[in-house]
PDB file of N, CA and C in Angstrom:
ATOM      1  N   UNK A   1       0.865  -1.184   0.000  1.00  0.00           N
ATOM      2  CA  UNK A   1       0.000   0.000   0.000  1.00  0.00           C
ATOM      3  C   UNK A   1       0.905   1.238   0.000  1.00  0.00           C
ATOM      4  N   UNK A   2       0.738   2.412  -1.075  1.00  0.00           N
ATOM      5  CA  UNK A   2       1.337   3.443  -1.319  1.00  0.00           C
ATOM      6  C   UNK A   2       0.880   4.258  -0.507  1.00  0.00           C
ATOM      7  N   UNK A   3       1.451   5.547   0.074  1.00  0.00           N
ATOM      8  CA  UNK A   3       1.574   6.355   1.423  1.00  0.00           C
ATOM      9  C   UNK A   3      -0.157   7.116   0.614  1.00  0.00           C
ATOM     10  N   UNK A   4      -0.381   7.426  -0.497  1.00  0.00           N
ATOM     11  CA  UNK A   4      -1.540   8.202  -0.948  1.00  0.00           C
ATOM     12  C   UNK A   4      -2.629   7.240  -0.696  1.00  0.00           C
ATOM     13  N   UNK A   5      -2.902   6.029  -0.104  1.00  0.00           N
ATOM     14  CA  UNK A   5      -4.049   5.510   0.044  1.00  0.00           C
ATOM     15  C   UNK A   5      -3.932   5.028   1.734  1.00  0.00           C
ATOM     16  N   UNK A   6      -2.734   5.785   2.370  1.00  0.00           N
ATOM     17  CA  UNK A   6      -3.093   5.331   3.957  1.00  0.00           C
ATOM     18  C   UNK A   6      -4.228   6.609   4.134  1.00  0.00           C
ATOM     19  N   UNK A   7      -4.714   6.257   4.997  1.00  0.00           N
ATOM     20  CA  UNK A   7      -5.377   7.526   5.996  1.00  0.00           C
ATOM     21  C   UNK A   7      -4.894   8.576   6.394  1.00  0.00           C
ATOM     22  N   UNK A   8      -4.977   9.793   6.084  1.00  0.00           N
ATOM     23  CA  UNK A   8      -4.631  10.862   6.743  1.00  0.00           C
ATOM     24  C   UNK A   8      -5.290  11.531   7.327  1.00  0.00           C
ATOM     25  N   UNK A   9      -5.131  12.916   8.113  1.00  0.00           N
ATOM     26  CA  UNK A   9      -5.620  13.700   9.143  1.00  0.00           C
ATOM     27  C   UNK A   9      -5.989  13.036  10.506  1.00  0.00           C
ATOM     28  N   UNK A  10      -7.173  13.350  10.971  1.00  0.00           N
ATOM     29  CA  UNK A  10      -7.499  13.213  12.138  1.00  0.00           C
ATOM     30  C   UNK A  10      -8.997  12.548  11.815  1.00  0.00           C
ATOM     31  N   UNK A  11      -9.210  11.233  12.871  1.00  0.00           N
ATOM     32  CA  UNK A  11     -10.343  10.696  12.980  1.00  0.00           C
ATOM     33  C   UNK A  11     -10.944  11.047  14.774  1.00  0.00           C
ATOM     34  N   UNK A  12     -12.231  11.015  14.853  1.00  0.00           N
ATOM     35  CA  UNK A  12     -12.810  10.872  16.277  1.00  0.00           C
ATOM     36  C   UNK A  12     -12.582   9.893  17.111  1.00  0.00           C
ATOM     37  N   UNK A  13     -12.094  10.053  17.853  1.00  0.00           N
ATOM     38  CA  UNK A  13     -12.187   8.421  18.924  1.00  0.00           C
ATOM     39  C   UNK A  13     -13.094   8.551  19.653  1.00  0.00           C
ATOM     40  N   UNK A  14     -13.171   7.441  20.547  1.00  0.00           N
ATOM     41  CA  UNK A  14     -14.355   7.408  21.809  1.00  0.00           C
ATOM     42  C   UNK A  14     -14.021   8.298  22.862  1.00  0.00           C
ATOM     43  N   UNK A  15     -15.267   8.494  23.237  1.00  0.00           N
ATOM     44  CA  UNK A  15     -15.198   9.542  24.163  1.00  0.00           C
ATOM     45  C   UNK A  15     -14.355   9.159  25.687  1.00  0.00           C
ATOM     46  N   UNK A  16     -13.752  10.174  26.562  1.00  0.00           N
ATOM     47  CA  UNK A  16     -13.243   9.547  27.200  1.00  0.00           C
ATOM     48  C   UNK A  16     -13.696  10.462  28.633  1.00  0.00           C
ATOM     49  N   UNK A  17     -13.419  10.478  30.140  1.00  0.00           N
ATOM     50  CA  UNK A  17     -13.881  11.113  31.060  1.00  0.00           C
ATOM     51  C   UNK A  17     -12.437  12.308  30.831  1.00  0.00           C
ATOM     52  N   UNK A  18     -12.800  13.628  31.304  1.00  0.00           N
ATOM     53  CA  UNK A  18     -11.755  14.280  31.476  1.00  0.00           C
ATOM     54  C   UNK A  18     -10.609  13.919  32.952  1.00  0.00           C
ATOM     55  N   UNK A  19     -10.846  12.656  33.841  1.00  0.00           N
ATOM     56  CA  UNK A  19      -9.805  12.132  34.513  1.00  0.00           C
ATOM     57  C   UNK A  19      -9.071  11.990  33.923  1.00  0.00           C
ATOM     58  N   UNK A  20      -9.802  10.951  32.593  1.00  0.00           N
ATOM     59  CA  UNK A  20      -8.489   9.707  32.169  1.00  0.00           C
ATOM     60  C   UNK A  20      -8.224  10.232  31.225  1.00  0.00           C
ATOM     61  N   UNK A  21      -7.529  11.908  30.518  1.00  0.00           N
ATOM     62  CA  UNK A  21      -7.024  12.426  29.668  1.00  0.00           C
ATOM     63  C   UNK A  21      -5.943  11.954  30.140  1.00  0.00           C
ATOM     64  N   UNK A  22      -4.490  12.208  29.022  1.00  0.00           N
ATOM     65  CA  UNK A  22      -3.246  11.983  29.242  1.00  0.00           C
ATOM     66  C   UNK A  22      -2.288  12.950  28.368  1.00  0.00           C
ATOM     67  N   UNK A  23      -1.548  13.473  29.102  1.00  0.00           N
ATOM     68  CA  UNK A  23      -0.129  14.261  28.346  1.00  0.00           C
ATOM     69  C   UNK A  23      -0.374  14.211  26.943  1.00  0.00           C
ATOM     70  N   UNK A  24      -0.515  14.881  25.955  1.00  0.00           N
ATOM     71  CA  UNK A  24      -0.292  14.661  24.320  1.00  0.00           C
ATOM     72  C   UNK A  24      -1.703  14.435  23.872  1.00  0.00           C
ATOM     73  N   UNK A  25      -2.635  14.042  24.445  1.00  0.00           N
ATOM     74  CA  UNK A  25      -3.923  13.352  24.105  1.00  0.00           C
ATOM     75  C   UNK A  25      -4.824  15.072  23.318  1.00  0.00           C
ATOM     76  N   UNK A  26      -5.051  14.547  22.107  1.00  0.00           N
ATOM     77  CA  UNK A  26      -6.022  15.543  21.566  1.00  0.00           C
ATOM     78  C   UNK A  26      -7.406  15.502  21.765  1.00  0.00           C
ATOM     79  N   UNK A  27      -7.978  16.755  22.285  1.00  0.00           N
ATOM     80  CA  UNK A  27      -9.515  16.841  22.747  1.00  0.00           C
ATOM     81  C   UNK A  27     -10.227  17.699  21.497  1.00  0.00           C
ATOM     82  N   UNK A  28     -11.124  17.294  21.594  1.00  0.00           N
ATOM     83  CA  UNK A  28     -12.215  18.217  20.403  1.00  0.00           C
ATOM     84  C   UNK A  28     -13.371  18.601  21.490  1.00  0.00           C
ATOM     85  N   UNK A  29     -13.679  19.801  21.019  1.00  0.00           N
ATOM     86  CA  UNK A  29     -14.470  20.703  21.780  1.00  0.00           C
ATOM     87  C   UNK A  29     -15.546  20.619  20.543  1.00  0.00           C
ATOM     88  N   UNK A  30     -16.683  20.906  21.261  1.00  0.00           N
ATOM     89  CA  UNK A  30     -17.817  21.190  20.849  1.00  0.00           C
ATOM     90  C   UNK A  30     -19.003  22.384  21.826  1.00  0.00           C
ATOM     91  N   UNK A  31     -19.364  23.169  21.778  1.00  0.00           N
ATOM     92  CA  UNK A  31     -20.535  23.369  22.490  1.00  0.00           C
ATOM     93  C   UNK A  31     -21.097  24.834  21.900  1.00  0.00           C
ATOM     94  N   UNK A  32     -22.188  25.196  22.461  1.00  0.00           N
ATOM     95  CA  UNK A  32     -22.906  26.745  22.782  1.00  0.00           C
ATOM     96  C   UNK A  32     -22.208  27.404  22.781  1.00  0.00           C
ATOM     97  N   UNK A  33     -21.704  28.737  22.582  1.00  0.00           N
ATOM     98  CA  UNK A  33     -21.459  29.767  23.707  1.00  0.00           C
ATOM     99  C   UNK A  33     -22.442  30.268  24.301  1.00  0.00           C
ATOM    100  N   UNK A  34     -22.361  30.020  25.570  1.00  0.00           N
ATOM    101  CA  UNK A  34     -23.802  31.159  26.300  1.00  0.00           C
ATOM    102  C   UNK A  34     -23.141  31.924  27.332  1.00  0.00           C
ATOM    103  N   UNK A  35     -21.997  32.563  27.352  1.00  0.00           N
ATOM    104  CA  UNK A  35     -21.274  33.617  28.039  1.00  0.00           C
ATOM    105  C   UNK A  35     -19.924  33.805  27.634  1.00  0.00           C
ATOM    106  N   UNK A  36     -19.591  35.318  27.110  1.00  0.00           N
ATOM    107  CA  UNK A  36     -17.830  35.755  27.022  1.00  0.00           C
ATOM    108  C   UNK A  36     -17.833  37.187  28.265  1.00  0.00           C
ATOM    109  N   UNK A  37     -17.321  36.628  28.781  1.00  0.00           N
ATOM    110  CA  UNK A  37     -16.622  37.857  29.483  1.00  0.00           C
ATOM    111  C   UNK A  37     -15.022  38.170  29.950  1.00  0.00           C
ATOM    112  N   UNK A  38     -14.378  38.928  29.621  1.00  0.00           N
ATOM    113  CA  UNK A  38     -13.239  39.216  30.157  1.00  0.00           C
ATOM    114  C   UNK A  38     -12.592  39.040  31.478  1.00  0.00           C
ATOM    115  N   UNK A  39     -11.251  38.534  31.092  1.00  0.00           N
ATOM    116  CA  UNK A  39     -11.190  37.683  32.622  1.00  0.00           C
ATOM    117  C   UNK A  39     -10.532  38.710  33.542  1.00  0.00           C
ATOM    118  N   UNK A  40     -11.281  38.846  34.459  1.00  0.00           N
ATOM    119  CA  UNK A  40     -10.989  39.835  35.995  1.00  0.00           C
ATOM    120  C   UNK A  40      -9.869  40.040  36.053  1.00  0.00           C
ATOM    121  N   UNK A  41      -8.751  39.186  35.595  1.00  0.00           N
ATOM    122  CA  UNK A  41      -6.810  39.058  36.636  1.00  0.00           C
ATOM    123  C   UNK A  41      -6.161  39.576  35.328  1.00  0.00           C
ATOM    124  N   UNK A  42      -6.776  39.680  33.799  1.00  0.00           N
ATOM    125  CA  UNK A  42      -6.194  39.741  32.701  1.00  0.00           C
ATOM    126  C   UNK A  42      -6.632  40.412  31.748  1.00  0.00           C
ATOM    127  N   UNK A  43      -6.451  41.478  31.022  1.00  0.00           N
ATOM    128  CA  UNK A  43      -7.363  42.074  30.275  1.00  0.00           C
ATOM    129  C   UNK A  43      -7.151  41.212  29.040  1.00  0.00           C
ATOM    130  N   UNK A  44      -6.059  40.549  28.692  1.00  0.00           N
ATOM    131  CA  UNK A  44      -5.532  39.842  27.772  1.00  0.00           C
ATOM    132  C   UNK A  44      -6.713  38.656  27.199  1.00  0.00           C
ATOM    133  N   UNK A  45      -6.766  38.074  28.286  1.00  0.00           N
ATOM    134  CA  UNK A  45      -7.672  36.851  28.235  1.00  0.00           C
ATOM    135  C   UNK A  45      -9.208  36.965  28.293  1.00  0.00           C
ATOM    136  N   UNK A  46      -9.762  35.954  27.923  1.00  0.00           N
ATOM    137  CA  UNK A  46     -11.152  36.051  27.731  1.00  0.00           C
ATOM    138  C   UNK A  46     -11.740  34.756  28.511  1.00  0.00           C
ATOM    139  N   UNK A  47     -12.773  34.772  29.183  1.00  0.00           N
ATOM    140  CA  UNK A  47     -13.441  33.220  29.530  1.00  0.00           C
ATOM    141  C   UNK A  47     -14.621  33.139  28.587  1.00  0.00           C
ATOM    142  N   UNK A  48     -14.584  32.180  27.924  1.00  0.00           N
ATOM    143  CA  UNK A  48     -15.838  31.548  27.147  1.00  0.00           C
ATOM    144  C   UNK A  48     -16.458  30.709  28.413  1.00  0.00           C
ATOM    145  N   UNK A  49     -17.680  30.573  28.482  1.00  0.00           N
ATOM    146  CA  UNK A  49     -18.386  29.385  28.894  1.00  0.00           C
ATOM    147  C   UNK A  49     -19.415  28.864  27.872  1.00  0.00           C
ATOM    148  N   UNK A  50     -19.384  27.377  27.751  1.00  0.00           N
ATOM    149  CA  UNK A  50     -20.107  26.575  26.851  1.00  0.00           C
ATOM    150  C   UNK A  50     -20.904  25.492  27.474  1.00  0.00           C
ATOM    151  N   UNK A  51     -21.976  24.959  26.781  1.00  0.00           N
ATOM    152  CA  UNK A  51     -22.457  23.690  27.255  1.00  0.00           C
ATOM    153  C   UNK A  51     -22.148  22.795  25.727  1.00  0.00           C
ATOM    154  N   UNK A  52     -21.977  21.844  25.975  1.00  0.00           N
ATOM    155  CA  UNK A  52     -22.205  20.726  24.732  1.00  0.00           C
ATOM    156  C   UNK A  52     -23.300  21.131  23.646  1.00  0.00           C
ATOM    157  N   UNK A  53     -22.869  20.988  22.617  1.00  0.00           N
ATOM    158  CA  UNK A  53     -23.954  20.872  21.761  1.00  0.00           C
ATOM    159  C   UNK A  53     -23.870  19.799  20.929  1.00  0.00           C
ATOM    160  N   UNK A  54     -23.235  18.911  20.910  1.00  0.00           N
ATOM    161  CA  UNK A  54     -23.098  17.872  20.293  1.00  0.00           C
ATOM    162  C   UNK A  54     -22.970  16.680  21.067  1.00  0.00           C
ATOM    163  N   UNK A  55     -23.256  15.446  20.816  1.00  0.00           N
ATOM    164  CA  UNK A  55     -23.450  14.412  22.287  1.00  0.00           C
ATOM    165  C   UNK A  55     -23.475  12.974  21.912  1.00  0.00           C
ATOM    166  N   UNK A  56     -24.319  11.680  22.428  1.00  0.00           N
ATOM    167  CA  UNK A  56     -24.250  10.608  22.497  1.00  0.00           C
ATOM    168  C   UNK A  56     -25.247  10.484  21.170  1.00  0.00           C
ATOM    169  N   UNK A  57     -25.122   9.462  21.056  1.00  0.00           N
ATOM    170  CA  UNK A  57     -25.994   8.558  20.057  1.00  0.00           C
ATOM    171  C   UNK A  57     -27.878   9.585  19.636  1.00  0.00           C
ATOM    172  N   UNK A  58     -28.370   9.368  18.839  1.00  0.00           N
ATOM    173  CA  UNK A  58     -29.821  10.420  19.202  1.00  0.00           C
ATOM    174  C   UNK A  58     -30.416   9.306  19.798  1.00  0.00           C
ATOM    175  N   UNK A  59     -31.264  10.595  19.996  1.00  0.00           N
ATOM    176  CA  UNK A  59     -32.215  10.378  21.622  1.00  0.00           C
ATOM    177  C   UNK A  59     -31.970  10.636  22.798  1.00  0.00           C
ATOM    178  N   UNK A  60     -30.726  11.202  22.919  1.00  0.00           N
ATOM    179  CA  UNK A  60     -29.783  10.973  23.979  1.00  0.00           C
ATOM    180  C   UNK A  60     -29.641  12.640  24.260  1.00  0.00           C
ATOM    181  N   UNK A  61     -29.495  13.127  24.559  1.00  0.00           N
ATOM    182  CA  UNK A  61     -29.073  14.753  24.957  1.00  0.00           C
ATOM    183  C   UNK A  61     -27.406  14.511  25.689  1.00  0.00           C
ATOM    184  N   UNK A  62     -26.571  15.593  25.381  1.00  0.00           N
ATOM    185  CA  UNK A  62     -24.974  15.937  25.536  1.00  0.00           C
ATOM    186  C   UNK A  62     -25.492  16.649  27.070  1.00  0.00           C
ATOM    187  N   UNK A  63     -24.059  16.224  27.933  1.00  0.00           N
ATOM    188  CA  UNK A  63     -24.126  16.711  29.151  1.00  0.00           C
ATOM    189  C   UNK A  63     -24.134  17.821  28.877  1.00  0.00           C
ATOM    190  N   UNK A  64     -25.186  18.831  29.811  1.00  0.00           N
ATOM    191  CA  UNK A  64     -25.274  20.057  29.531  1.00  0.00           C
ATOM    192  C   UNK A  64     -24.561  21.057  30.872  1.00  0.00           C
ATOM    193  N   UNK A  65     -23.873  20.251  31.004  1.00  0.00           N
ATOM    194  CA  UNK A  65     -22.862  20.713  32.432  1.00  0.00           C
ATOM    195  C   UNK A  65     -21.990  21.500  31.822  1.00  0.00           C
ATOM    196  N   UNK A  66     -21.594  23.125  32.400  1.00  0.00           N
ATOM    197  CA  UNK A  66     -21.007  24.315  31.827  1.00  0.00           C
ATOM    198  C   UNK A  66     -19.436  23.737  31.872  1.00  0.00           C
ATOM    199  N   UNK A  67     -18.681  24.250  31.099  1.00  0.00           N
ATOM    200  CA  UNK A  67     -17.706  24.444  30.419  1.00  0.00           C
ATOM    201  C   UNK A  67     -16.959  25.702  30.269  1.00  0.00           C
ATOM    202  N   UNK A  68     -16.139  26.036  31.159  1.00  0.00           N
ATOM    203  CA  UNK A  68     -15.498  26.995  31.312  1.00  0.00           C
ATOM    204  C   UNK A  68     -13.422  26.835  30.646  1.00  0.00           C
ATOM    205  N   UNK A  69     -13.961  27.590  29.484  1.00  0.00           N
ATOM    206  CA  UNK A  69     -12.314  27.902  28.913  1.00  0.00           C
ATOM    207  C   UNK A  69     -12.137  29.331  29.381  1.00  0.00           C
ATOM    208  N   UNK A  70     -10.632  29.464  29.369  1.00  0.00           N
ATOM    209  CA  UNK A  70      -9.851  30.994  29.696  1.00  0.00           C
ATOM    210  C   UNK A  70      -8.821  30.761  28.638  1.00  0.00           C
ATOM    211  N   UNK A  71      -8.644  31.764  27.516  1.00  0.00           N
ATOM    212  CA  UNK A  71      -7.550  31.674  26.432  1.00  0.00           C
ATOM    213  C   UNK A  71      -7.721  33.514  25.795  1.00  0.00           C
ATOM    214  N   UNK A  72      -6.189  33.813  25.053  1.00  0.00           N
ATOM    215  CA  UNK A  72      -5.972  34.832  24.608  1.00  0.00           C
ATOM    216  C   UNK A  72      -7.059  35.260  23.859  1.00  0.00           C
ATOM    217  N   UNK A  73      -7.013  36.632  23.901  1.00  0.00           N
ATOM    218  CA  UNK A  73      -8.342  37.314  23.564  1.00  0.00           C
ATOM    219  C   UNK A  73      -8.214  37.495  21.776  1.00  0.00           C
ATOM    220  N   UNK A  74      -6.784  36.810  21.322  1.00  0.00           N
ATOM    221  CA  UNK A  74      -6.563  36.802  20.193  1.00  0.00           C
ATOM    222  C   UNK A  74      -6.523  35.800  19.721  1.00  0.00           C
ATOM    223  N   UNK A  75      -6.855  34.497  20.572  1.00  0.00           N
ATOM    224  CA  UNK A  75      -7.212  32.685  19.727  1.00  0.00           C
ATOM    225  C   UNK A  75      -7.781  32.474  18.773  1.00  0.00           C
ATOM    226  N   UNK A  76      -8.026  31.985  17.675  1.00  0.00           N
ATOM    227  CA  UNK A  76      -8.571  31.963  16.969  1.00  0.00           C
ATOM    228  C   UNK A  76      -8.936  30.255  17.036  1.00  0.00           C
ATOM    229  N   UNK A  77     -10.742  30.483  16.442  1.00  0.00           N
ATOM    230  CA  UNK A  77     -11.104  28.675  17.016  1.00  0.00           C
ATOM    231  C   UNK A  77     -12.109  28.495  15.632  1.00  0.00           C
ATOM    232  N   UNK A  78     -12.100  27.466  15.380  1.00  0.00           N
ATOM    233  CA  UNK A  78     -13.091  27.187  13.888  1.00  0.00           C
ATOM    234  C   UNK A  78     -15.070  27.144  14.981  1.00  0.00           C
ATOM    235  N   UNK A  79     -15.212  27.555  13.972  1.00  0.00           N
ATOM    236  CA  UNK A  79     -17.071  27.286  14.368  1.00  0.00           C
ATOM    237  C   UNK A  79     -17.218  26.152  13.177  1.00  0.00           C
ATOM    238  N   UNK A  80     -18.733  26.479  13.583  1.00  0.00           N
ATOM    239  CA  UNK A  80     -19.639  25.414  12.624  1.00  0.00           C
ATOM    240  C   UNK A  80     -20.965  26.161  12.965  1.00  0.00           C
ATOM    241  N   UNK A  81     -21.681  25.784  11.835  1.00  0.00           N
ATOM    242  CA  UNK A  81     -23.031  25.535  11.257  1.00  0.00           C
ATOM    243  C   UNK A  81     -23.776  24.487  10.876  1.00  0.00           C
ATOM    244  N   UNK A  82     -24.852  23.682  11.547  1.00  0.00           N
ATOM    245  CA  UNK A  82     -25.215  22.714  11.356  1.00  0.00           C
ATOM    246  C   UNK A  82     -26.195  22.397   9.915  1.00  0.00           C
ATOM    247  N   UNK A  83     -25.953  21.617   9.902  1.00  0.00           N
ATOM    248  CA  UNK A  83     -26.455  21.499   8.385  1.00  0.00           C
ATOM    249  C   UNK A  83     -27.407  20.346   8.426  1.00  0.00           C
ATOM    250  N   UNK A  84     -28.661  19.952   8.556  1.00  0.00           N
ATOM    251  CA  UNK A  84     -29.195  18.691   8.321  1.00  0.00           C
ATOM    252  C   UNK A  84     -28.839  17.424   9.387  1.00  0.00           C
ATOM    253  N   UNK A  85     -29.129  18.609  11.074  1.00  0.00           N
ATOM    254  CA  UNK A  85     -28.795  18.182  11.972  1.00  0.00           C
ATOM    255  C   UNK A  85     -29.515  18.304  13.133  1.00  0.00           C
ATOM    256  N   UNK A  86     -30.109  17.676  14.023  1.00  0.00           N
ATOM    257  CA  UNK A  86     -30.569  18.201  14.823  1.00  0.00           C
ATOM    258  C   UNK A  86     -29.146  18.365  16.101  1.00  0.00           C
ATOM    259  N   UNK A  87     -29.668  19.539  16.671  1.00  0.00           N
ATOM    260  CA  UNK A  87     -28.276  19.265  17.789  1.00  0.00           C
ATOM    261  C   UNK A  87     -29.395  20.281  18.952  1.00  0.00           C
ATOM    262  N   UNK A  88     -28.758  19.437  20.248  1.00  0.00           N
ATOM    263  CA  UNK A  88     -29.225  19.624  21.762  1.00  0.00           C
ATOM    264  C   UNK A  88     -29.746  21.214  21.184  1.00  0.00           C
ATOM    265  N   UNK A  89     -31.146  21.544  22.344  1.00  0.00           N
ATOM    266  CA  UNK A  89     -31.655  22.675  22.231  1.00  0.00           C
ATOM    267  C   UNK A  89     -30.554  23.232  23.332  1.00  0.00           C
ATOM    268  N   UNK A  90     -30.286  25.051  22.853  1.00  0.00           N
ATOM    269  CA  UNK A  90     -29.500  25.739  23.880  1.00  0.00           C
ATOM    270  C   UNK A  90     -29.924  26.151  25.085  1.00  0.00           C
ATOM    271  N   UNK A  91     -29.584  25.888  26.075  1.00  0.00           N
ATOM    272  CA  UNK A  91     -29.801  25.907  27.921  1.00  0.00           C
ATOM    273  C   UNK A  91     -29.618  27.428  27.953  1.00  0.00           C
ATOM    274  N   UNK A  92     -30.127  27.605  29.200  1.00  0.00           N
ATOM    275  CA  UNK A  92     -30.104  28.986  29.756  1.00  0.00           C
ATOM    276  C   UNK A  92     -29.184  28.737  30.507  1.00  0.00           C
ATOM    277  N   UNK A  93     -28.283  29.937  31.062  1.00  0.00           N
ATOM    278  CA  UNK A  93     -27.849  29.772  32.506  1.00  0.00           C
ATOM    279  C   UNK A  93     -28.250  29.827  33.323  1.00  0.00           C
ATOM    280  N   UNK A  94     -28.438  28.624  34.379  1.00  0.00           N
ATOM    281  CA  UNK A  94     -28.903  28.762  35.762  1.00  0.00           C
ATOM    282  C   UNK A  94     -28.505  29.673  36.517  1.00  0.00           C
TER     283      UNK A  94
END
C-alpha cells in the first residue's frame, strides 16, 4: 500500500472522562457559547463558557454541564453551522 491511500488527518475516537485524559492526548471541543466575558486578573484573556452541543448517540441529549475555557483574547477557534442536523436545544444559565 502506497503512502496516498493510507489515511490521513485526524479521525474521532471514543469519548473519554476528562480524569483519564493523558499528556499529548487531543480533545475536540464542541458546544454553545452562552457567556464571554473578560477575565478579571487579565485584560488579555477572555473566559468563554459553553455547554455541549453535540453528544451521544440520538435520543440521547450531551451533558449540559457548563464548560469553562480561559484563552488569549486573540485565539482563533473554527465554528460550525449545522447542516441537516438536529443538535441539543441551547440551555439557559442557571
Amino acid at each position: 500500500m502506497n503512502r496516498e491511500d493510507q489515511p490521513y488527518g485526524l479521525a474521532f475516537g471514543e469519548a473519554v472522562p476528562a480524569s483519564d485524559f493523558s499528556e499529548g492526548q487531543i480533545v475536540v471541543l464542541d458546544g454553545h457559547v452562552i457567556e464571554v466575558a473578560s477575565d478579571p486578573g487579565d485584560p488579555e484573556l477572555v473566559r468563554l463558557t459553553l455547554v455541549r452541543a453535540l453528544g451521544p448517540p440520538p435520543g440521547r441529549n450531551p451533558d449540559q454541564r457548563r464548560i469553562e475555557l480561559v484563552c488569549p483574547r486573540d485565539m482563533v477557534f473554527a465554528t460550525a453551522v449545522p447542516h441537516n442536523i438536529d443538535l441539543a436545544p441551547l440551555t439557559t444559565r442557571p
